[in-house]
N, C-alpha and C. Protein backbone atom coordinates (compact mmCIF):
# COMPACT_ATOMS: atom_id res chain seq x y z
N UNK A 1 -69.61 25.12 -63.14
CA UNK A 1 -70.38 26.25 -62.67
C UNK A 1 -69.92 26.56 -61.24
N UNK A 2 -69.15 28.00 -60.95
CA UNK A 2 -69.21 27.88 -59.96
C UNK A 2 -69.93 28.32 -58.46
N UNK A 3 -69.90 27.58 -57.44
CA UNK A 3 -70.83 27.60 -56.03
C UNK A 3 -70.19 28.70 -55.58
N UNK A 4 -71.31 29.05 -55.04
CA UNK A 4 -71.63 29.72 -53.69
C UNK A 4 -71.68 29.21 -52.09
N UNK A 5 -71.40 29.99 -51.47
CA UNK A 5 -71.99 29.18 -49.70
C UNK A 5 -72.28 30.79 -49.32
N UNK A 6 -73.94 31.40 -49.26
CA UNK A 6 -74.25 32.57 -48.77
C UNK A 6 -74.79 32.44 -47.79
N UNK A 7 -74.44 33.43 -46.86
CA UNK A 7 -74.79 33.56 -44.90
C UNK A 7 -75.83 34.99 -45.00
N UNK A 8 -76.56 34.41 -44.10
CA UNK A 8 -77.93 35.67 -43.74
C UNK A 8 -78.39 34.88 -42.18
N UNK A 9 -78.77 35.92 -41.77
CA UNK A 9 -79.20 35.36 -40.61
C UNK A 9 -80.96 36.18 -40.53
N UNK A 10 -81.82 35.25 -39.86
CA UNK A 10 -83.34 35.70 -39.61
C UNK A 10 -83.31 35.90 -38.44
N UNK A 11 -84.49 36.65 -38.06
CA UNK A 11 -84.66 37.26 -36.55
C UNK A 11 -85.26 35.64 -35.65
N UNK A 12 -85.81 34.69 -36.29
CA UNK A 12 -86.68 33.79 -35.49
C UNK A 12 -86.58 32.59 -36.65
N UNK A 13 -86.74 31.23 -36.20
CA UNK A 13 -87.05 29.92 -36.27
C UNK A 13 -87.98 29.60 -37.21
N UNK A 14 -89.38 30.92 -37.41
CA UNK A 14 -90.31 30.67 -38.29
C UNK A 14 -89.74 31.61 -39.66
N UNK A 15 -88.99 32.39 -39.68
CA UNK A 15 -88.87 32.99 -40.60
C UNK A 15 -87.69 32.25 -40.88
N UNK A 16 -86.97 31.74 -40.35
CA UNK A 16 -85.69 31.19 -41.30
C UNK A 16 -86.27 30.16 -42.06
N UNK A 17 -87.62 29.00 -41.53
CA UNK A 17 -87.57 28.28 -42.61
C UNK A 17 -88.96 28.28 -43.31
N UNK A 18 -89.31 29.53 -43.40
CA UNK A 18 -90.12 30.02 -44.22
C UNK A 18 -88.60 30.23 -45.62
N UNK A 19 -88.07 30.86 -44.99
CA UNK A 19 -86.86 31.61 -45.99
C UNK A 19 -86.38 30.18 -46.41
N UNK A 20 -85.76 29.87 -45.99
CA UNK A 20 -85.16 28.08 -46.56
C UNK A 20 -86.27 27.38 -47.46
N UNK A 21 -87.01 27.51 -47.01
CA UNK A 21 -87.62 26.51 -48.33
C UNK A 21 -88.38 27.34 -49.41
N UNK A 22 -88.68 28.50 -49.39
CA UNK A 22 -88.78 29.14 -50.70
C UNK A 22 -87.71 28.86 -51.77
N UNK A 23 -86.52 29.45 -50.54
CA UNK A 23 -85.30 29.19 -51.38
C UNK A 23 -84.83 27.60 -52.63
N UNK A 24 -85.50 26.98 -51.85
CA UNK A 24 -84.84 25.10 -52.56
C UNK A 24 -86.16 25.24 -53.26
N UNK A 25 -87.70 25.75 -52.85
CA UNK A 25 -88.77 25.23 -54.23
C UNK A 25 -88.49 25.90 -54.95
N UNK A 26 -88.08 27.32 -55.22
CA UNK A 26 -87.84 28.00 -56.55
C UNK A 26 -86.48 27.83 -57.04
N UNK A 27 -85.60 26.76 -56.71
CA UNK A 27 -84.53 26.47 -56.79
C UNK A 27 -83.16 27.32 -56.94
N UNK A 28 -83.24 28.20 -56.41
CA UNK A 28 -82.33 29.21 -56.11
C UNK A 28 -81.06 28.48 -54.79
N UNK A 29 -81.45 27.87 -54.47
CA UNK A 29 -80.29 27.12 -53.17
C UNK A 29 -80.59 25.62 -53.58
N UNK A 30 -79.32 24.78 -53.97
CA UNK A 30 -79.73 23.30 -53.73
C UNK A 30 -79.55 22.60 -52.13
N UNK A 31 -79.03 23.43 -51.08
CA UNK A 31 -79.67 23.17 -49.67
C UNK A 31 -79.68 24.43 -49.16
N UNK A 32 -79.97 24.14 -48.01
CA UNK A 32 -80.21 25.24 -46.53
C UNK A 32 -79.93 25.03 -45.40
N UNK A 33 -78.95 24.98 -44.91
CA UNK A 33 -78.58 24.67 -43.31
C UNK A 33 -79.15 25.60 -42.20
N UNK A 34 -80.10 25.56 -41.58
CA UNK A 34 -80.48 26.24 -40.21
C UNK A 34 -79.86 26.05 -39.02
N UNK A 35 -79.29 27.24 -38.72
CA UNK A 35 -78.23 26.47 -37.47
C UNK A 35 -78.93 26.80 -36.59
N UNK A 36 -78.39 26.61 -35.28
CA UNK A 36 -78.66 26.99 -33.76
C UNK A 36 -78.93 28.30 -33.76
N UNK A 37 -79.69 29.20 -33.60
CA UNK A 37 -80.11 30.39 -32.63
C UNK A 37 -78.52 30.47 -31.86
N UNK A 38 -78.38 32.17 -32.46
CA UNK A 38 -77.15 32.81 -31.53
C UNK A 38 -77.45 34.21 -31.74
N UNK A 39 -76.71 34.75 -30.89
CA UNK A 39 -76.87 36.21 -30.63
C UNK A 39 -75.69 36.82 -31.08
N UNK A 40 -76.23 37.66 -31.87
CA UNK A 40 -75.50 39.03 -32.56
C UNK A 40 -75.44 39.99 -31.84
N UNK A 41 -74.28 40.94 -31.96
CA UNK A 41 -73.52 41.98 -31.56
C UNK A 41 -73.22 43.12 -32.78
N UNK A 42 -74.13 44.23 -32.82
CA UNK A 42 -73.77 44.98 -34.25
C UNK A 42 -74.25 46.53 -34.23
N UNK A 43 -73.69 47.01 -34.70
CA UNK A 43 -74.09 48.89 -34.66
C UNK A 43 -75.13 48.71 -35.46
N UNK A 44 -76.35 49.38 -34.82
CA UNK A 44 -77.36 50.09 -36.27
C UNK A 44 -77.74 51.25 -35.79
N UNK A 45 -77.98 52.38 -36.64
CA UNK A 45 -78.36 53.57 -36.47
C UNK A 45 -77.65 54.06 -35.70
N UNK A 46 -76.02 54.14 -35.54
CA UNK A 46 -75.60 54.95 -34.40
C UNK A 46 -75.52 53.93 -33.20
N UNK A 47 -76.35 52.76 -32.85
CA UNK A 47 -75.86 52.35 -31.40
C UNK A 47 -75.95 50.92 -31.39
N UNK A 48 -75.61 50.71 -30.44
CA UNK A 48 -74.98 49.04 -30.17
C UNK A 48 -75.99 48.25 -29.98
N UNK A 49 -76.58 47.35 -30.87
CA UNK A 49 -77.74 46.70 -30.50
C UNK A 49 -77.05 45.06 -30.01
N UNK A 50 -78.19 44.10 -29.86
CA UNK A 50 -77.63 42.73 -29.65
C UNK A 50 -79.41 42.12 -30.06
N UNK A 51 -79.54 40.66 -30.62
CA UNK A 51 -80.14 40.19 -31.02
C UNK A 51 -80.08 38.91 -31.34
N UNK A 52 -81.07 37.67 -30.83
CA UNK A 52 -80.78 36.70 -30.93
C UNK A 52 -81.52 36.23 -32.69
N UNK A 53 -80.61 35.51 -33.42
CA UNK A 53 -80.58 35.46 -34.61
C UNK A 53 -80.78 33.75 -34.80
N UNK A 54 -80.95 33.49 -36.74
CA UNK A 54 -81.07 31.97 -36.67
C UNK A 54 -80.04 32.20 -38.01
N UNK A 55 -79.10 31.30 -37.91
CA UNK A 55 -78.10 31.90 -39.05
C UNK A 55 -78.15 30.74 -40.05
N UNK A 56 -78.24 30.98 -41.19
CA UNK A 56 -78.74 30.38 -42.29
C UNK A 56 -77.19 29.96 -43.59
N UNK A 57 -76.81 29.12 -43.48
CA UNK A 57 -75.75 28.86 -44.59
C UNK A 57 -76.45 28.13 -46.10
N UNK A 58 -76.94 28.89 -46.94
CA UNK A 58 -76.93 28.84 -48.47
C UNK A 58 -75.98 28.13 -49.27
N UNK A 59 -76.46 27.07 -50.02
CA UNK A 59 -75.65 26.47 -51.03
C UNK A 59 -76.12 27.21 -52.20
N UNK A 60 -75.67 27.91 -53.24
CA UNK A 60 -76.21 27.92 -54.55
C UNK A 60 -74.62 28.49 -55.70
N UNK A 61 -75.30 28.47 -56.75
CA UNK A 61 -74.15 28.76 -57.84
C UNK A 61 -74.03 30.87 -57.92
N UNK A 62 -73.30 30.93 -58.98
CA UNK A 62 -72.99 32.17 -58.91
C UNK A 62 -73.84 32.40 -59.95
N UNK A 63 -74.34 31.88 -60.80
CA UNK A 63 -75.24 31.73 -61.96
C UNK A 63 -76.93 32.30 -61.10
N UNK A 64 -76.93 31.88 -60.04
CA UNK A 64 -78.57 32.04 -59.70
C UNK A 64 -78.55 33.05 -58.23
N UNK A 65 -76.64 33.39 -58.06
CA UNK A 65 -76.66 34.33 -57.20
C UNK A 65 -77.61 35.79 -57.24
N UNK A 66 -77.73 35.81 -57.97
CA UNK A 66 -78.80 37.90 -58.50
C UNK A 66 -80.00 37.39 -57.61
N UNK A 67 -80.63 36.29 -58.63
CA UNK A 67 -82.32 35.70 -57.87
C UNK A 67 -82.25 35.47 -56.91
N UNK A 68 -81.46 34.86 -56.28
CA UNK A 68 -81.65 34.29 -54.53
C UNK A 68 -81.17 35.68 -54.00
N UNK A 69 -80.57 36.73 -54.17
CA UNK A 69 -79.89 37.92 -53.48
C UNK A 69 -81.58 38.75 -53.35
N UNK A 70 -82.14 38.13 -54.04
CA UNK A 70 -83.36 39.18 -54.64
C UNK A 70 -84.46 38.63 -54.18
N UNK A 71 -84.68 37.29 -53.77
CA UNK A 71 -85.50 36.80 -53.30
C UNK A 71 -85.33 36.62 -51.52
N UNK A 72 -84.08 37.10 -51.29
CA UNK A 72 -84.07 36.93 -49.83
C UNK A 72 -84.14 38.34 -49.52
N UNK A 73 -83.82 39.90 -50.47
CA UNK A 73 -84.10 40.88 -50.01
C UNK A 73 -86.15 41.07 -49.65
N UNK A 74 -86.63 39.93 -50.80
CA UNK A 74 -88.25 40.31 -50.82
C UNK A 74 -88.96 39.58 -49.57
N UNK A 75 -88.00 38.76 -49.39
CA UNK A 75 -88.64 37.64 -48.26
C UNK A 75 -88.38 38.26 -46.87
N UNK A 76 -87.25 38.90 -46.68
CA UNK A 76 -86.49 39.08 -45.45
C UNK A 76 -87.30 39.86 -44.31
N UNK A 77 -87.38 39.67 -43.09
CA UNK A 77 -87.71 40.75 -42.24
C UNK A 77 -87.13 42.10 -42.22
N UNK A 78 -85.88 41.90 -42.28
CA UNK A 78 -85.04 43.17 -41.98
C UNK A 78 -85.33 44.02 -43.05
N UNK A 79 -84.76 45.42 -42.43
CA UNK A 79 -84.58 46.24 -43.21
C UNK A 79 -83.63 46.28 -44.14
N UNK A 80 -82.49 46.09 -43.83
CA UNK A 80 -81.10 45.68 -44.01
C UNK A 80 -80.39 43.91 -44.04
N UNK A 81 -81.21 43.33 -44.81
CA UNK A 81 -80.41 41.78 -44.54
C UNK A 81 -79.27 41.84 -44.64
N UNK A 82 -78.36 40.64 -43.52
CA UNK A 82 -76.92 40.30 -44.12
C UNK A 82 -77.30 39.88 -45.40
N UNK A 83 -76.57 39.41 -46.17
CA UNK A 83 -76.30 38.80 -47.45
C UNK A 83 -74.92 38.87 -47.74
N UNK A 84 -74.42 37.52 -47.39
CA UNK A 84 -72.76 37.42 -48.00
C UNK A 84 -72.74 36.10 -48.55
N UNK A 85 -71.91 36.35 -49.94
CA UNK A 85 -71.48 35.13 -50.69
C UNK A 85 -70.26 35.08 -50.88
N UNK A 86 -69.78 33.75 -50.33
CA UNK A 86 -68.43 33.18 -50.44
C UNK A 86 -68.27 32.18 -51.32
N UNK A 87 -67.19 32.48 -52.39
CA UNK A 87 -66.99 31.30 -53.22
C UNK A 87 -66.32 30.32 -52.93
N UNK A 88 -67.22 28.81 -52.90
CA UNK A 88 -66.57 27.70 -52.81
C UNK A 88 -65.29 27.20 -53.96
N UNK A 89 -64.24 27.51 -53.50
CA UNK A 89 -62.71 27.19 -54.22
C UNK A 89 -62.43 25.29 -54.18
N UNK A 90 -62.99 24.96 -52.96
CA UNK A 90 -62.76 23.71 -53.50
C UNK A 90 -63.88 22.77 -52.55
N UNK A 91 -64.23 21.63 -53.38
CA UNK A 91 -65.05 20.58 -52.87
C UNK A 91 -65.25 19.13 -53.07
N UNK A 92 -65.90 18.46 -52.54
CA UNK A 92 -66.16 16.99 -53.10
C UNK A 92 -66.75 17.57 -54.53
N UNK A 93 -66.38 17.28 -55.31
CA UNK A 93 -66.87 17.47 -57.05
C UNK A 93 -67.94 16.67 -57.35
N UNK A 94 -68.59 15.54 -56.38
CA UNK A 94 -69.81 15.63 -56.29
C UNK A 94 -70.58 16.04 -56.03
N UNK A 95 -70.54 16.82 -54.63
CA UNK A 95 -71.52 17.26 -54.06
C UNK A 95 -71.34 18.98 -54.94
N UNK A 96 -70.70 19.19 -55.47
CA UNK A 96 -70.80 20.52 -56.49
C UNK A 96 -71.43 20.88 -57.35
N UNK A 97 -71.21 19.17 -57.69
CA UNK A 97 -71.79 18.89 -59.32
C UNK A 97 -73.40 18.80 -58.92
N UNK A 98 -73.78 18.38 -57.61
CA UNK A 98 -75.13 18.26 -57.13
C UNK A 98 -75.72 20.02 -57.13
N UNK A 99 -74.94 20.45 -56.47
CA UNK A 99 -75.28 21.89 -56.26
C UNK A 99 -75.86 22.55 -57.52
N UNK A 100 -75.09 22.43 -58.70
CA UNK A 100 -75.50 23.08 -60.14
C UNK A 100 -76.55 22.29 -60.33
N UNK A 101 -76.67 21.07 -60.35
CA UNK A 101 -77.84 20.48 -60.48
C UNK A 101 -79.13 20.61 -60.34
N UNK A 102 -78.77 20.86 -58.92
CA UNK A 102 -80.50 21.37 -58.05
C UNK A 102 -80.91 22.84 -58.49
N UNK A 103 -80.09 23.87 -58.85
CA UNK A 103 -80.69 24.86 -58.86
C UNK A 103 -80.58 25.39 -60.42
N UNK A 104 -80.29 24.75 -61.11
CA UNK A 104 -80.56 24.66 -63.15
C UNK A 104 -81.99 25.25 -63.08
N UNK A 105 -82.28 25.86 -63.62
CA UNK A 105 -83.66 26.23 -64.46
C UNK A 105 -84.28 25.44 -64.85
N UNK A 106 -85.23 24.98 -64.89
CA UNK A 106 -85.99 24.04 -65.51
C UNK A 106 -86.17 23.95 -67.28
């Protein structure tokens, strides 16, 4: 089955892991990395904004990519979430095989 590694970033600390752990109880991500608070640089509406962000790296499969795309548009602050998924091409084939694992359907 193959993984995912999807990037979104939240406006604040409480909303990223509000967002992270919805994500792993409804098993849509088998982890969630919360990184450090950094500041973004990005056009919206015509002008140059900047914003300090909490950037979020997603483990999940391509199988449960739709639901988690769909559950982070319902969860999200923004108007506009990032949402990008990059396919993992290669890995420890355990920790892969973990990944499909955690987020199987019950």
């Amino acid at each position: 089955m193959p993984a995912l590694l999807v990037l979104t970033n939240c406006p604040d600390q409480a909303s990223a892991e509000s967002l992270a752990n919805a994500l792993v109880e409804r098993r849509l991500a088998a982890c969630v990395n919360i990184l450090a608070p950094c500041r973004s640089v990005y056009r919206w509406q015509g002008r140059i904004e900047s914003a300090g962000e909490v950037p979020l790296l997603i483990k999940t499969t391509d199988e449960r990519y739709a639901e988690l795309e769909t559950e982070i548009r319902t969860r999200h602050p923004y108007e506009l979430p990032e949402v990008v998924a990059v396919p993992i091409e290669r890995g420890l084939p355990a920790y892969l095989e973990w990944v499909g694992d955690e987020t199987r359907r019950d």
